[in-house]
C-alpha atoms as a PDB file:
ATOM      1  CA  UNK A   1      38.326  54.520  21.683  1.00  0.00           C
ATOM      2  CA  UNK A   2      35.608  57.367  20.489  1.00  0.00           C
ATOM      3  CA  UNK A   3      32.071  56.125  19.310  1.00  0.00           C
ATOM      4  CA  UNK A   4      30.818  57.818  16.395  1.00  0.00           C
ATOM      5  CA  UNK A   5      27.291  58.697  16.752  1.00  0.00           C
ATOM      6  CA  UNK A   6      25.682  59.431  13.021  1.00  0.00           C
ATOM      7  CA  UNK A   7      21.513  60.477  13.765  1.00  0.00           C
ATOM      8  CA  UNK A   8      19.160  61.103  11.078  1.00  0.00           C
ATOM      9  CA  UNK A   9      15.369  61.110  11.166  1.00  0.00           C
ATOM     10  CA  UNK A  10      14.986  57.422  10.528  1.00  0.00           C
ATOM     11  CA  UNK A  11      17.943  55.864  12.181  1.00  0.00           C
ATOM     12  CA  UNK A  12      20.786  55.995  14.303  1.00  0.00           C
ATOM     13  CA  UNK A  13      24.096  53.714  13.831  1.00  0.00           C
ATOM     14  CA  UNK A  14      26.484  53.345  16.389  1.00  0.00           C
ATOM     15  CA  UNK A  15      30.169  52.973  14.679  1.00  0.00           C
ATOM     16  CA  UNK A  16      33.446  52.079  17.202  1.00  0.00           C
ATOM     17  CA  UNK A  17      36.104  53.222  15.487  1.00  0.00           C
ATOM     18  CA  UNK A  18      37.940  52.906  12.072  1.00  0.00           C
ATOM     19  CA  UNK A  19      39.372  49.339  12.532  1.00  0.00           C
ATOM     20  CA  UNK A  20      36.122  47.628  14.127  1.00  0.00           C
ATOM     21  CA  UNK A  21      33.613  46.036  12.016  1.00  0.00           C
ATOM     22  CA  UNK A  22      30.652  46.165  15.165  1.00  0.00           C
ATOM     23  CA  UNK A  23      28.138  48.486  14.071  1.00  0.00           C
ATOM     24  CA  UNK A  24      24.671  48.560  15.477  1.00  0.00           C
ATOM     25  CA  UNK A  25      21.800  50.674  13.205  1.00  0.00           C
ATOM     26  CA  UNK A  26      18.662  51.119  15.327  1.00  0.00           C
ATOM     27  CA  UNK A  27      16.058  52.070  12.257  1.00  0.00           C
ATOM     28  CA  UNK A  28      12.923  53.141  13.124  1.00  0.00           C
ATOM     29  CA  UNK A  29       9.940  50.632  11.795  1.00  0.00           C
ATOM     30  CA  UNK A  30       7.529  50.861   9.679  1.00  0.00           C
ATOM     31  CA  UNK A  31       3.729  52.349  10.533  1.00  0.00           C
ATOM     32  CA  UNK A  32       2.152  48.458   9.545  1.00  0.00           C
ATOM     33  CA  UNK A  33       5.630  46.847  11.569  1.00  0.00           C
ATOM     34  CA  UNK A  34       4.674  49.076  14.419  1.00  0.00           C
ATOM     35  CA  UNK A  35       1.839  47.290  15.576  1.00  0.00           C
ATOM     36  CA  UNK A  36       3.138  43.821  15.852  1.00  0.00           C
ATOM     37  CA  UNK A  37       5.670  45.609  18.576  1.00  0.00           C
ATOM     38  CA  UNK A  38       3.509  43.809  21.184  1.00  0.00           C
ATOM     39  CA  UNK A  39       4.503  40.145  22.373  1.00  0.00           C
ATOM     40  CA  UNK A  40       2.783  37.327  20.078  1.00  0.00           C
ATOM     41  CA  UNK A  41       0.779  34.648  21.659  1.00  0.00           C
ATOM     42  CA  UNK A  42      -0.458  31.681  20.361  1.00  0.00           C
ATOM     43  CA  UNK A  43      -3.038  28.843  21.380  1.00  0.00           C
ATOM     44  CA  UNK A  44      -1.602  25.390  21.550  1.00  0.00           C
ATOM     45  CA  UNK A  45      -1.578  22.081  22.997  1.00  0.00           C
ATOM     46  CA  UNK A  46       0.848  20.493  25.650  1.00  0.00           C
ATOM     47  CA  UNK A  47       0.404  17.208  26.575  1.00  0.00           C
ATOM     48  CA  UNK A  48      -2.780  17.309  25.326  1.00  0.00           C
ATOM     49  CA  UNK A  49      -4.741  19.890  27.133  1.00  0.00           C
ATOM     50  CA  UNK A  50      -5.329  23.431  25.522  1.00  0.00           C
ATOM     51  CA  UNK A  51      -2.842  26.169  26.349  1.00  0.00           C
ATOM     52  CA  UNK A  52      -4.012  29.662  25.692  1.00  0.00           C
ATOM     53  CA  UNK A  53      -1.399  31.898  25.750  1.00  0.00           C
ATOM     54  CA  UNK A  54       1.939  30.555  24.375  1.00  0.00           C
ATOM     55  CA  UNK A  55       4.673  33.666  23.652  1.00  0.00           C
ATOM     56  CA  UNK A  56       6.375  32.997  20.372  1.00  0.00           C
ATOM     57  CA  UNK A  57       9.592  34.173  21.315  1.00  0.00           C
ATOM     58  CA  UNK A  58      12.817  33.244  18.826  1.00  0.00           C
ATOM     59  CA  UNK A  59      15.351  35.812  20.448  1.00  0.00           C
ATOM     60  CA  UNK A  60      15.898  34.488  23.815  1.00  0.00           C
ATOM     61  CA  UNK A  61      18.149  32.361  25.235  1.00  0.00           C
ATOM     62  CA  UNK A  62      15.765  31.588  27.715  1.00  0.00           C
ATOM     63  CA  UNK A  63      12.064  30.622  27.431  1.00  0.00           C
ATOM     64  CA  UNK A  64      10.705  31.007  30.968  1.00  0.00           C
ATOM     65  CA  UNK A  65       7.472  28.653  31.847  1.00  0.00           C
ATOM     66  CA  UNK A  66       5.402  29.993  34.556  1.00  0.00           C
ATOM     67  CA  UNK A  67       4.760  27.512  37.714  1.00  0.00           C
ATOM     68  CA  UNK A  68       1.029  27.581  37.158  1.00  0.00           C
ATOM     69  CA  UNK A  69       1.853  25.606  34.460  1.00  0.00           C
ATOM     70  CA  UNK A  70       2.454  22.093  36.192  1.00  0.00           C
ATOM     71  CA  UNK A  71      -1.261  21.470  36.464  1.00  0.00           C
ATOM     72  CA  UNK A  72      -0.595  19.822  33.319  1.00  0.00           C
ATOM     73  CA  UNK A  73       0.804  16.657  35.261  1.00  0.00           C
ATOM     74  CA  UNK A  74       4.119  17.352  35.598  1.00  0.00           C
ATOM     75  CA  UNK A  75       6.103  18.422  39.015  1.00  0.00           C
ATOM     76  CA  UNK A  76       9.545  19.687  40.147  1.00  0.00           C
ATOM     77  CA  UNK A  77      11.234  16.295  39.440  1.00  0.00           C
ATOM     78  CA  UNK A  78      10.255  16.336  35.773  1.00  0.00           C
ATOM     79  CA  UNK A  79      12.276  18.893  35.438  1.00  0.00           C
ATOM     80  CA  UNK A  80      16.272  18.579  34.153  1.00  0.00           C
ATOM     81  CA  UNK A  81      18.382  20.301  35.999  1.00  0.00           C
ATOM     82  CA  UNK A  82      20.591  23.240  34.440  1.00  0.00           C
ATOM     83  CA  UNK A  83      23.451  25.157  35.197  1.00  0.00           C
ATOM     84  CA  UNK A  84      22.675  28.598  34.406  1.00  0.00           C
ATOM     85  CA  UNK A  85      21.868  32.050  36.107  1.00  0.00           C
ATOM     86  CA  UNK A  86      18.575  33.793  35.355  1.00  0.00           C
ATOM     87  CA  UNK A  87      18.789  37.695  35.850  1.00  0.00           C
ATOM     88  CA  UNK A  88      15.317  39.441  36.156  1.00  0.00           C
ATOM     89  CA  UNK A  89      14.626  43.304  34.635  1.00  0.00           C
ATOM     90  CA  UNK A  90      15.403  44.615  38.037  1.00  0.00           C
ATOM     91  CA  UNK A  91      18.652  42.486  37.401  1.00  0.00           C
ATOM     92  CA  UNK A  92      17.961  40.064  40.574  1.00  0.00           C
ATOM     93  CA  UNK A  93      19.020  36.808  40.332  1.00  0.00           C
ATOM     94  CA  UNK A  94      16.187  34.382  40.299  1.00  0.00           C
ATOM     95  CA  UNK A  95      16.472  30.722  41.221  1.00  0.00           C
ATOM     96  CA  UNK A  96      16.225  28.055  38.519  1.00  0.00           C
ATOM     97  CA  UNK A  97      14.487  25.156  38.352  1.00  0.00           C
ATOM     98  CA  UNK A  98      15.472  23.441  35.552  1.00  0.00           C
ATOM     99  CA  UNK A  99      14.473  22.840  32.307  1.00  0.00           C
ATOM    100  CA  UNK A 100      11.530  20.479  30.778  1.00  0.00           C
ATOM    101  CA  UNK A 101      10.818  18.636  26.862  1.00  0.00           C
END
């Protein structure tokens, strides 16, 4: 099935085919949208004790907390376990350990 590439100097949609509906448009953001393009953090409490660098994150299906984090009282058997697979950038499979509320 041929992909129709259409490029012009703001965006670029990817159409497959006359019957499909998928389309992806890519559009290039604006100068002020440009420089939240970084990750945003947040302060916050957990249990009480500050946290200084939460990631607001809404478009993942996974929200990784980093191990350093169970100095806020809670260990390895606080956490739920899961069945899921975790694939790194490098796509590696890391282990899981399970999830926490």
């Amino acid at each position: 099935m041929p992909i129709e590439v259409n490029e012009t100097e703001d965006s670029v949609q990817i159409i497959k085919g006359p019957n499909m509906v998928n389309r992806v448009v890519l559009t290039k953001p604006y100068t002020e949208l440009a420089y939240h393009l970084k990750p945003l953090f947040v302060q916050g409490h957990l249990n009480g004790i500050l946290v200084a660098r939460m990631m607001v994150d809404n478009g993942t299906v996974v929200n990784i907390l980093p191990a350093r984090m169970m100095k806020l009282g809670k260990s390895i058997e606080d956490l739920i376990p899961k069945d899921i697979v975790v694939i790194n950038f490098t796509v590696g499979v890391r282990i899981h350990r399970g999830s926490c509320l």
